[in-house]
C-alpha atoms as a PDB file:
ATOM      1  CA  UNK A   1      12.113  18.681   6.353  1.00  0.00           C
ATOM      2  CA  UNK A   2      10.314  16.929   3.452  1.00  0.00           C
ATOM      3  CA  UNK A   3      12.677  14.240   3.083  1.00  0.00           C
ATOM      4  CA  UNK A   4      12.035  13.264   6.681  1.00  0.00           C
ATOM      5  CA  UNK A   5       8.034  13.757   5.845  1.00  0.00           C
ATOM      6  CA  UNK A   6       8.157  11.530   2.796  1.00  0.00           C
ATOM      7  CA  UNK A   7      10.186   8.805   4.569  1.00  0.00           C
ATOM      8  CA  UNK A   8       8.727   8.729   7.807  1.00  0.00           C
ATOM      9  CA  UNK A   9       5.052   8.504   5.463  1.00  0.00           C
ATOM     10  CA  UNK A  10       6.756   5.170   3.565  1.00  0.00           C
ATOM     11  CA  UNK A  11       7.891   3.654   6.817  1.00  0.00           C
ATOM     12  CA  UNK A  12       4.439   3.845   7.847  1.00  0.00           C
ATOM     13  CA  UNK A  13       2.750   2.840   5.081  1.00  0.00           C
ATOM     14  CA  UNK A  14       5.623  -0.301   4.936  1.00  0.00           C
ATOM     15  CA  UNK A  15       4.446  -1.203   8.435  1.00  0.00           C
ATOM     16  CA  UNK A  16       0.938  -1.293   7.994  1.00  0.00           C
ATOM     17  CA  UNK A  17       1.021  -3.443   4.821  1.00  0.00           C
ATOM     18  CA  UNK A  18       3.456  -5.594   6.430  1.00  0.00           C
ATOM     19  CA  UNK A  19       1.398  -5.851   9.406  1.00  0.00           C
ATOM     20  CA  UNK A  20      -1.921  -6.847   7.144  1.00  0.00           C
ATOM     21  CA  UNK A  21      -0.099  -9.109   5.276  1.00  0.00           C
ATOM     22  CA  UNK A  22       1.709 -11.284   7.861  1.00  0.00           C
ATOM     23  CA  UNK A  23      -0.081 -14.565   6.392  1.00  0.00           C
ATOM     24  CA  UNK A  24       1.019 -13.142   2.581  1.00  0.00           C
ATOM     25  CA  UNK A  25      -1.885 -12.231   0.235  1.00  0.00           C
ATOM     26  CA  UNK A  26      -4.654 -10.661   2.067  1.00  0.00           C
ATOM     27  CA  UNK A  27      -7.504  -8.294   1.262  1.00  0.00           C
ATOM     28  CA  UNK A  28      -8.361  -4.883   2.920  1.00  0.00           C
ATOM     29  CA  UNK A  29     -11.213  -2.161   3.650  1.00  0.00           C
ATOM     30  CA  UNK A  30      -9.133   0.830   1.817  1.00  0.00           C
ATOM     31  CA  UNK A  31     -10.682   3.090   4.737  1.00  0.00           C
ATOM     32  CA  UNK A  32      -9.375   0.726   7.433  1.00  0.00           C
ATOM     33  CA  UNK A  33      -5.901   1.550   6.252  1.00  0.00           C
ATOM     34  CA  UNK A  34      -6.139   5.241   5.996  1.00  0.00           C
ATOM     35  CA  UNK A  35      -7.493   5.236   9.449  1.00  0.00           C
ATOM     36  CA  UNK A  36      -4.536   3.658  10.404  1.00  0.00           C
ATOM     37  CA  UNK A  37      -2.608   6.067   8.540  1.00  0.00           C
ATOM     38  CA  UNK A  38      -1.498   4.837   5.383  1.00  0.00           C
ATOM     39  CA  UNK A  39      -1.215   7.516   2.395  1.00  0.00           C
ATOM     40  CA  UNK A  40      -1.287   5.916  -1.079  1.00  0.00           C
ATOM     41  CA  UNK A  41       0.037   8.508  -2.717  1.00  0.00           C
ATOM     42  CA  UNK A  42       3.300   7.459  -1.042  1.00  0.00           C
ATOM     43  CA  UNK A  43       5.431   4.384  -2.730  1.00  0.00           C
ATOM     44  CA  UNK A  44       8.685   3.736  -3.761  1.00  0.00           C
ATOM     45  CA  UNK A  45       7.669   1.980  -7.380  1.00  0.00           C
ATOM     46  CA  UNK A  46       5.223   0.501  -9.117  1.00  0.00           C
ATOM     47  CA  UNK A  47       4.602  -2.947 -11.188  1.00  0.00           C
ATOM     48  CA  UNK A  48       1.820  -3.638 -14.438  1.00  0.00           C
ATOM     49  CA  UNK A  49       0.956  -6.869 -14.819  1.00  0.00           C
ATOM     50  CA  UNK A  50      -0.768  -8.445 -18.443  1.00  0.00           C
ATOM     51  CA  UNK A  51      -3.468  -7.683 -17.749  1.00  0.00           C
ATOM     52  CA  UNK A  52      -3.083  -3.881 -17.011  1.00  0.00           C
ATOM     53  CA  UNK A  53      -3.257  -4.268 -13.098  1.00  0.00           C
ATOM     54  CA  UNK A  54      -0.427  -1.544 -11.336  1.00  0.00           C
ATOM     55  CA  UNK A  55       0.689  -2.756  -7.949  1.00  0.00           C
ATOM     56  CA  UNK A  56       2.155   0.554  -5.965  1.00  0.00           C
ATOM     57  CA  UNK A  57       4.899  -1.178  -3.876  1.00  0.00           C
ATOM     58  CA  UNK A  58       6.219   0.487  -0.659  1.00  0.00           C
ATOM     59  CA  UNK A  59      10.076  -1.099  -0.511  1.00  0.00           C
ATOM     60  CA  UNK A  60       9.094  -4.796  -0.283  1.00  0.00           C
ATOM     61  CA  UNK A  61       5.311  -4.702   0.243  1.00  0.00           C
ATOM     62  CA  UNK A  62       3.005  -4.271  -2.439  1.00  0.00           C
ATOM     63  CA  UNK A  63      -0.811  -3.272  -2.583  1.00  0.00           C
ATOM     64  CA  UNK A  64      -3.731  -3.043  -5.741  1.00  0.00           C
ATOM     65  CA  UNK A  65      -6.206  -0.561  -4.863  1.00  0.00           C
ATOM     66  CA  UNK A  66      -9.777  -3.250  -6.075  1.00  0.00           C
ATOM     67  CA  UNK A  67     -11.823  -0.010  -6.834  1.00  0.00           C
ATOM     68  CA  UNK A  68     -14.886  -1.550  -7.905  1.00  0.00           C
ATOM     69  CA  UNK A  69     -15.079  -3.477  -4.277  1.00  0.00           C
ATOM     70  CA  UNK A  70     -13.697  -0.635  -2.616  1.00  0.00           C
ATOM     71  CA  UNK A  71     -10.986  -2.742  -1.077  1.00  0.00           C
ATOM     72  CA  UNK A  72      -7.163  -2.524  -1.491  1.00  0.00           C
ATOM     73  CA  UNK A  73      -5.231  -5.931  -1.980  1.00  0.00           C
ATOM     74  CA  UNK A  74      -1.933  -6.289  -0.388  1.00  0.00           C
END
């Protein structure tokens, strides 16, 4: 039962960023994709950058949660 929970979360969560991303690099209200039911607490790996920046990627999608603007970049 939770392998089926945790996958069918990531398949969701891979949809929706696809889905907001169709154009590539895009900018999101964080609340607008937790209505739609994404769950960040749900990836499949993660990436730091330089500067210190960790992109949470679901598969091939990946998303950094902008705190400060409230926002989530995908």
């Amino acid at each position: 039962m939770f392998y089926l929970e945790v996958d069918r979360q990531l398949k969701t969560n891979r949809k929706l960023l696809k889905t907001y991303s169709y154009k590539g690099y895009t900018t999101v209200q964080k609340a607008e994709l937790i209505n739609d039911g994404f769950n960040p607490n749900f990836f499949t790996h993660y990436w730091k950058n330089k500067r210190g920046d960790v992109y949470l990627f679901v598969y091939d999608y990946g998303f950094l949660d902008l705190e400060k603007s409230g926002k989530s970049n995908i």
